[in-house]
C-alpha atoms as a PDB file:
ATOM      1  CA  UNK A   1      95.128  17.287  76.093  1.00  0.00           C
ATOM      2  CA  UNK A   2      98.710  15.541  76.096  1.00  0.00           C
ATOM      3  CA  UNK A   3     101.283  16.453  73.998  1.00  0.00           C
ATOM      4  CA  UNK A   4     103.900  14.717  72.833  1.00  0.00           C
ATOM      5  CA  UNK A   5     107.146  14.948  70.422  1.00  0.00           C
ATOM      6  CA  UNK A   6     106.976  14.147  67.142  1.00  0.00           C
ATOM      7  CA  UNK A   7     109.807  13.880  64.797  1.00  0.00           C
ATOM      8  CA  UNK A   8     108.825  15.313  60.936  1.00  0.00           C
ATOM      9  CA  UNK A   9     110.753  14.731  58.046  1.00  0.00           C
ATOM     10  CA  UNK A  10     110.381  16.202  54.620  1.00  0.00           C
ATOM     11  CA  UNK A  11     111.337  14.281  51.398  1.00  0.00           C
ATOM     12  CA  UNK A  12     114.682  16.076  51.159  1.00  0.00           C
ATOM     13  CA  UNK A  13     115.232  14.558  54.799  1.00  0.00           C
ATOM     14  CA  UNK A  14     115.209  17.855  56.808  1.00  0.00           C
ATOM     15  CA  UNK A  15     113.879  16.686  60.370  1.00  0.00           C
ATOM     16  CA  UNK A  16     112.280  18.814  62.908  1.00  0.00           C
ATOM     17  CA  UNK A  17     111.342  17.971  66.089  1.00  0.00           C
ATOM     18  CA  UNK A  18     107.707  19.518  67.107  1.00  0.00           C
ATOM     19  CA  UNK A  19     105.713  18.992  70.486  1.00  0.00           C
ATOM     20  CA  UNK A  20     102.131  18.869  69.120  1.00  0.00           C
ATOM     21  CA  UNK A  21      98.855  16.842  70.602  1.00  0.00           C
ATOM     22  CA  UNK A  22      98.786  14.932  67.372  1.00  0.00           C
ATOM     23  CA  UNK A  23     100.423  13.686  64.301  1.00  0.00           C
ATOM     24  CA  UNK A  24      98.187  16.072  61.872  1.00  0.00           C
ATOM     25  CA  UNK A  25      98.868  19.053  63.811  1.00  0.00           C
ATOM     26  CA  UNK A  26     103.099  18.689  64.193  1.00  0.00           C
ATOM     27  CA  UNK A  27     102.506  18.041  60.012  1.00  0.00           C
ATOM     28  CA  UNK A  28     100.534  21.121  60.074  1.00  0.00           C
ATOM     29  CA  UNK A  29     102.864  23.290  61.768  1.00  0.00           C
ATOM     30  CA  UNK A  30     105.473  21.802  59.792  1.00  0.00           C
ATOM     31  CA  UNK A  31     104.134  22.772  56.616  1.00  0.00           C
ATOM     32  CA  UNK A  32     103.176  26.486  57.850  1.00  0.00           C
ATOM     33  CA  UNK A  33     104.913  28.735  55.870  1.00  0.00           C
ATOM     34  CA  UNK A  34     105.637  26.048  52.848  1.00  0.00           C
ATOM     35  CA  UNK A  35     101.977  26.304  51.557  1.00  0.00           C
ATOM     36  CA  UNK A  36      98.949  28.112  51.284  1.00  0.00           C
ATOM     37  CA  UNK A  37      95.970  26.579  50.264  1.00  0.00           C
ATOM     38  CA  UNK A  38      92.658  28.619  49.298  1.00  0.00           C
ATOM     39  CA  UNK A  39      89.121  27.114  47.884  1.00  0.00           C
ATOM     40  CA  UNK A  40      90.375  26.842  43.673  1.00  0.00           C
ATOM     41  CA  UNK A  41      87.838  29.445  41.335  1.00  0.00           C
ATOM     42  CA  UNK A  42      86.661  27.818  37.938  1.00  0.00           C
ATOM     43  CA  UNK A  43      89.671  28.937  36.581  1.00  0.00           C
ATOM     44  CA  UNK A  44      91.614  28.053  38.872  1.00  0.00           C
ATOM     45  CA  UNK A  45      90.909  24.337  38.194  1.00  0.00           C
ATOM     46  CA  UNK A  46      90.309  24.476  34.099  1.00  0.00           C
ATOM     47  CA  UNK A  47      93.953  25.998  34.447  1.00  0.00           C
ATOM     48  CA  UNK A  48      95.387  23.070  36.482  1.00  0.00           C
ATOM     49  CA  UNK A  49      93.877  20.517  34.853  1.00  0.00           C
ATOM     50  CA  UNK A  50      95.050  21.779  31.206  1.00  0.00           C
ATOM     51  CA  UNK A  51      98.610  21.573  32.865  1.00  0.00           C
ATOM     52  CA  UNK A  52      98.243  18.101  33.585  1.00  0.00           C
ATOM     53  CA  UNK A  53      97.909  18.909  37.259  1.00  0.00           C
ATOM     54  CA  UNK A  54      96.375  15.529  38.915  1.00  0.00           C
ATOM     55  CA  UNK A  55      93.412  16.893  41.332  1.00  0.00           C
ATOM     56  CA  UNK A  56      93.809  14.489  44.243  1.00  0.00           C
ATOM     57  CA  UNK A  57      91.273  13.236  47.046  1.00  0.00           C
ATOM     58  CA  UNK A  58      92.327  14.353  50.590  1.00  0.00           C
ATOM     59  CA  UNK A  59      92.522  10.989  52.971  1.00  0.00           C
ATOM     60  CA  UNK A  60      93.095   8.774  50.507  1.00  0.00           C
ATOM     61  CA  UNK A  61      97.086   7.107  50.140  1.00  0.00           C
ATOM     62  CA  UNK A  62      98.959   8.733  47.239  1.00  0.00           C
ATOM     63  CA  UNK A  63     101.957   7.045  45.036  1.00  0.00           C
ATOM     64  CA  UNK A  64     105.286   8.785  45.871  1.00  0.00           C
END
């Protein structure tokens, strides 16, 4: 597969540039180190959502 060099910018405007095959994988190696994500226990989620924490659906557009 081809790769080619995609420029990413986070919301405080830090740019790096990152050969990758595809957009989701420069984002993803981009974001390495920033987060961690890990399936959310019952807790987990009664504990969000009672801090106002908005669950959100993967693929869809969000409001910035």
């Amino acid at each position: 597969m081809s790769t080619r060099i995609y420029k990413v910018t986070n919301k405080a405007g830090i740019t790096q540039g990152i050969r990758a095959a595809t957009q989701a994988q420069a984002i993803r190696h981009a974001a390495r180190g920033e987060y961690k994500a890990a399936v959310a226990s019952q807790d987990d989620i009664v504990s969000m959502m009672s801090a106002g924490v908005k669950i959100e659906e993967a693929g869809k557009e969000q409001d910035d």
